[in-house]
Protein backbone atom coordinates (compact mmCIF):
# COMPACT_ATOMS: atom_id res chain seq x y z
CA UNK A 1 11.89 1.29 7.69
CA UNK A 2 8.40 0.38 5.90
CA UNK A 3 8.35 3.02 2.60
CA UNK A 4 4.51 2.96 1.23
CA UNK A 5 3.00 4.33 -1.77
CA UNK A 6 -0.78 5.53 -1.97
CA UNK A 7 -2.60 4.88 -5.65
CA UNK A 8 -4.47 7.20 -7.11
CA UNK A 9 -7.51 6.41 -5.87
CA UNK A 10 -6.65 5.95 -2.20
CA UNK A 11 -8.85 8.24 0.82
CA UNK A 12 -6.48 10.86 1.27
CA UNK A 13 -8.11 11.56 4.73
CA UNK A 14 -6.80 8.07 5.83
CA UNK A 15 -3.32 9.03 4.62
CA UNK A 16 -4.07 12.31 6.78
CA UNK A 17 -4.45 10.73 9.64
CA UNK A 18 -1.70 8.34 9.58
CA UNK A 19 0.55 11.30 9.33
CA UNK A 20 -1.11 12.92 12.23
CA UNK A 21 -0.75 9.40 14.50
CA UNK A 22 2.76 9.33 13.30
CA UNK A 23 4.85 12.49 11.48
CA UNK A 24 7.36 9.91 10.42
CA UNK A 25 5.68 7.80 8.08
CA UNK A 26 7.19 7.61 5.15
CA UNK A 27 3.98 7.68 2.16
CA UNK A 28 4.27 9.10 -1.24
CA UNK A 29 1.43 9.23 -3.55
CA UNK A 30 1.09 8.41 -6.53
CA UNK A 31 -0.26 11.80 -7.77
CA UNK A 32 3.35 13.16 -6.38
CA UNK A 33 4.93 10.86 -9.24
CA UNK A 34 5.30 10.61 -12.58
CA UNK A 35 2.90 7.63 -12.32
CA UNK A 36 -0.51 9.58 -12.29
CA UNK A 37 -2.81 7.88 -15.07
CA UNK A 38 -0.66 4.87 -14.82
CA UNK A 39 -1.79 1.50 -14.69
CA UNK A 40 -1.60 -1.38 -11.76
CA UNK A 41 1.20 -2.76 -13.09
CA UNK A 42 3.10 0.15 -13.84
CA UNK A 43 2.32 1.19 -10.38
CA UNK A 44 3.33 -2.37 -8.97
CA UNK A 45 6.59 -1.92 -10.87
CA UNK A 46 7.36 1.47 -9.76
CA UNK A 47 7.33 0.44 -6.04
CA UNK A 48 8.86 -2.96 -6.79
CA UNK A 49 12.00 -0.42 -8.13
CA UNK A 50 11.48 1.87 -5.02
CA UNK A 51 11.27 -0.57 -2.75
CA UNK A 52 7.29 0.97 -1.61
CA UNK A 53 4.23 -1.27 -0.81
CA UNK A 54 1.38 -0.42 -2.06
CA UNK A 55 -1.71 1.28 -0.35
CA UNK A 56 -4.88 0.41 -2.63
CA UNK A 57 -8.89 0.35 -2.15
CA UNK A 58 -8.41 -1.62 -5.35
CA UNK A 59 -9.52 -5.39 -3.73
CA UNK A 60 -10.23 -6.78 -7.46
CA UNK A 61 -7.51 -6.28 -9.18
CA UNK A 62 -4.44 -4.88 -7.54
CA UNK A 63 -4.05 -8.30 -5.92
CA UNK A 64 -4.12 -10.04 -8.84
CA UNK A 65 -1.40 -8.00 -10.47
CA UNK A 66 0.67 -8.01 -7.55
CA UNK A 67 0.48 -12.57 -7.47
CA UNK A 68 1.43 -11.88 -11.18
CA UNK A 69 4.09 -10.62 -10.18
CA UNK A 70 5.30 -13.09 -7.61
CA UNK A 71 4.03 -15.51 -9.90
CA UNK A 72 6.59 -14.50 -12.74
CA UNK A 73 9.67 -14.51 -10.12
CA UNK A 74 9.24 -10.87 -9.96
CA UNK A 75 9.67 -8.21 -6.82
CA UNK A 76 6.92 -6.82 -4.97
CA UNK A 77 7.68 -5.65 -2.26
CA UNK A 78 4.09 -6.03 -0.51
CA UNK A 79 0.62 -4.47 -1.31
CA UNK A 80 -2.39 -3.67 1.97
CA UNK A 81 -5.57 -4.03 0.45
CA UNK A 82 -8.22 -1.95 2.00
CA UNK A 83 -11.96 -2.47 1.88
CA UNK A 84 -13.88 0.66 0.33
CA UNK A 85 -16.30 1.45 3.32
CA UNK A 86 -13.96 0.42 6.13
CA UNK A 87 -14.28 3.24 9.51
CA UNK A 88 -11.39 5.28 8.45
CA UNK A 89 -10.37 4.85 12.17
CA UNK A 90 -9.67 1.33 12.35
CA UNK A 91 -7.78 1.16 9.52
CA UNK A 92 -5.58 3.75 10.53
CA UNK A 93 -4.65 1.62 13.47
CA UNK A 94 -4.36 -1.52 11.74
CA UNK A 95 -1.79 0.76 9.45
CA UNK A 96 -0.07 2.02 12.06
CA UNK A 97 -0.30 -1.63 14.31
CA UNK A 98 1.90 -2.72 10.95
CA UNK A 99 3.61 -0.36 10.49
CA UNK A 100 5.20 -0.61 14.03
CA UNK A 101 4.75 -4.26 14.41
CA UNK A 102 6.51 -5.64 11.18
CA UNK A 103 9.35 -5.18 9.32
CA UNK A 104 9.34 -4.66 5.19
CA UNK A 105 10.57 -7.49 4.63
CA UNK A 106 7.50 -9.16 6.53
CA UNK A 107 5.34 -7.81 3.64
CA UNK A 108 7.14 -9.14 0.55
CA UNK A 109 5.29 -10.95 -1.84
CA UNK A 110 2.30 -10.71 0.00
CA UNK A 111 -1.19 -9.02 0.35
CA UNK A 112 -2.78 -7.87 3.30
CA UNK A 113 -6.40 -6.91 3.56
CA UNK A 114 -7.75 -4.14 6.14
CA UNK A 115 -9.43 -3.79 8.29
CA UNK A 116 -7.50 -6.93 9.54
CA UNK A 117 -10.76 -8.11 11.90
């Protein structure tokens, strides 16, 4: 099962609608944590221990702290980058497209951007 965690800064009405598509989806954000204030790596580390990938609108430097990490040998365990402006729509499908099409493991160590046209 694909665990994700929203940061901070991440459309809540996108996480909304993902649990309205699909009740199951297992999302935690960050703001639900002990995490709030904390800083892309911390974040990248807590969901590295939880085994979470990482919902961001963070395109400039959440990636780079997440190749850091795979970089250094480290885990993470995936991170879906998604463009600030993107219809709130399609990226909802394109989460829920990988979210039913893929496996966690298919997201390890690497960073997906959305929407994925």
């Amino acid at each position: 099962m694909i665990r994700l965690l929203a940061d901070e800064n991440f459309d809540n009405r996108i996480l909304r609608g993902l649990r309205r598509a699909e009740i199951s989806v297992d999302v935690v954000r960050v703001q639900e944590t002990a995490l709030s204030q904390a800083d892309d790596p911390a974040v990248l580390e807590w969901a590295a221990q939880e085994g979470r990938i990482v919902l961001t609108h963070d395109v400039n430097t959440m990636p780079k702290y997440a190749y850091e990490r795979v970089r250094a040998g480290q885990v993470m365990p995936g991170l879906v980058a998604v463009h600030l402006g993107a219809a709130i729509g399609e990226v909802i499908e394109d989460l829920l497209f990988l979210l039913f099409a893929s496996e966690a493991e298919d997201f390890e160590n690497q960073v997906v951007y959305l929407p994925l046209k």
